[in-house]
Protein backbone atom coordinates (compact mmCIF):
# COMPACT_ATOMS: atom_id res chain seq x y z
CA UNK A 1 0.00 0.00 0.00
CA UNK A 2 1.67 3.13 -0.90
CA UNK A 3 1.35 6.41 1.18
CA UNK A 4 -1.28 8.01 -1.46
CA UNK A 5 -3.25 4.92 -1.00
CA UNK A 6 -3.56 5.12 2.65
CA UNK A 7 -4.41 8.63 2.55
CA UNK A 8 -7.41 7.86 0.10
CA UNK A 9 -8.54 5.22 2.64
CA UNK A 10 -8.55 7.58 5.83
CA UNK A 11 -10.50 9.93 3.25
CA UNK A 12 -12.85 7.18 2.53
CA UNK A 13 -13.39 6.37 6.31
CA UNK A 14 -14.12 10.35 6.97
CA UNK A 15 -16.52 10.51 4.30
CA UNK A 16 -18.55 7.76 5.78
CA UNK A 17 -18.18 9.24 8.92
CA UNK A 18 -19.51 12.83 8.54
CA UNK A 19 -21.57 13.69 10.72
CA UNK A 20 -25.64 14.69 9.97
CA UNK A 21 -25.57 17.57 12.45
CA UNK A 22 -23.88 21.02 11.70
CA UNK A 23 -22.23 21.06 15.28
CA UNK A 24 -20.16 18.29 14.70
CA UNK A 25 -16.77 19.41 12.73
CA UNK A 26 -14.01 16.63 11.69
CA UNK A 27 -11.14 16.90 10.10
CA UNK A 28 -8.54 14.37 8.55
CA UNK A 29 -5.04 15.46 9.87
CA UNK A 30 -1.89 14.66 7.90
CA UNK A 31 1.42 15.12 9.87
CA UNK A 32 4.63 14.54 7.88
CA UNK A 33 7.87 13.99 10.32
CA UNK A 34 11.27 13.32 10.42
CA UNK A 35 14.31 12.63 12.66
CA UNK A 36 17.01 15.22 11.73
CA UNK A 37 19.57 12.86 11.40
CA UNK A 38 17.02 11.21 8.13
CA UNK A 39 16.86 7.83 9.95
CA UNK A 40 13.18 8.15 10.24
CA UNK A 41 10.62 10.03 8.13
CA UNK A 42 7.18 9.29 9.16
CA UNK A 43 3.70 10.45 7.99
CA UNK A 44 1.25 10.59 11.20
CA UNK A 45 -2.55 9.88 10.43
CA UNK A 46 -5.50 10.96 12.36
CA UNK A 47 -8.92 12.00 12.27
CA UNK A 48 -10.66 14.88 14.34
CA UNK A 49 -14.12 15.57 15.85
CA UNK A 50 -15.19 18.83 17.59
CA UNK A 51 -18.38 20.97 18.23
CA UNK A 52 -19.34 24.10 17.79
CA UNK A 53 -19.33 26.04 21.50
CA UNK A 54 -17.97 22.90 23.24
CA UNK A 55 -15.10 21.68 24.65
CA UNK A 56 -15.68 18.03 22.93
CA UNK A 57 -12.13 16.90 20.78
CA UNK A 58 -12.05 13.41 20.02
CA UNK A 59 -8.99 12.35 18.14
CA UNK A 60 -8.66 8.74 16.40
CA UNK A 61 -5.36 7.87 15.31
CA UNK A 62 -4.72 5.43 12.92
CA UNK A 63 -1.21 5.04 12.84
CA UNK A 64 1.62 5.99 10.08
CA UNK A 65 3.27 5.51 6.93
CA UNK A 66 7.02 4.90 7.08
CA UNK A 67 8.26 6.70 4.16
CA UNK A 68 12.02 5.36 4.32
CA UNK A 69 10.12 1.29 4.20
CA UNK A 70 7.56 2.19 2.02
CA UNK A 71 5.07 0.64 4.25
CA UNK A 72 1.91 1.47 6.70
CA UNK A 73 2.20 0.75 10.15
CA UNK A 74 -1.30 0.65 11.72
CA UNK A 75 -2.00 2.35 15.18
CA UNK A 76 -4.89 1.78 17.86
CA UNK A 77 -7.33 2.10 14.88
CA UNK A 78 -6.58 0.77 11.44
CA UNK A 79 -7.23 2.01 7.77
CA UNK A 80 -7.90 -1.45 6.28
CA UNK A 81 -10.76 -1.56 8.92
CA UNK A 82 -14.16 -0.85 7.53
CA UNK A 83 -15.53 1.31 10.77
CA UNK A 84 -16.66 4.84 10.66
CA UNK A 85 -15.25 7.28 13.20
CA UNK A 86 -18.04 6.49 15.30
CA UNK A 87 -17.67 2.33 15.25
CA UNK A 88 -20.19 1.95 12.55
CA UNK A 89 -19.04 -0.94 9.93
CA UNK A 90 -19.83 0.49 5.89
């Protein structure tokens, strides 16, 4: 699975996962990092959920693509997994 790829299927899982009601805001959150010495070079994958005038932040991360390997490296929640943000299978 290439990094492009993964990034399509974290889109796919926020699509399904948009929430009917206005309040509710998410976001997909791509983090590209490195080690300055180059040995690693990593780009983090998450998703976000607030609402509007609340403190409510969920975060879901689903691990990272390890750009120097080539490969994905899944976290707590996994992009293979067909589960909305919310634990709903589509």
């Amino acid at each position: 699975m290439t990094r492009e790829q993964v990034i399509e299927r974290l889109t796919k899982i926020y699509e399904a996962s948009k929430p009917a009601a206005d309040s509710f805001k998410m976001r997909i959150v791509v983090k590209d990092w490195k080690t300055p010495d180059g040995k690693k070079n990593r780009t983090y994958l998450a998703i976000e959920q607030t609402r509007t005038n609340s403190t409510h932040y969920t975060k879901k991360e689903y691990g990272y693509y390890d750009n120097i390997a080539n490969e994905y490296v899944p976290g707590k929640h996994n992009v293979n997994d067909n589960f909305t943000f919310s634990g709903e299978r589509f």
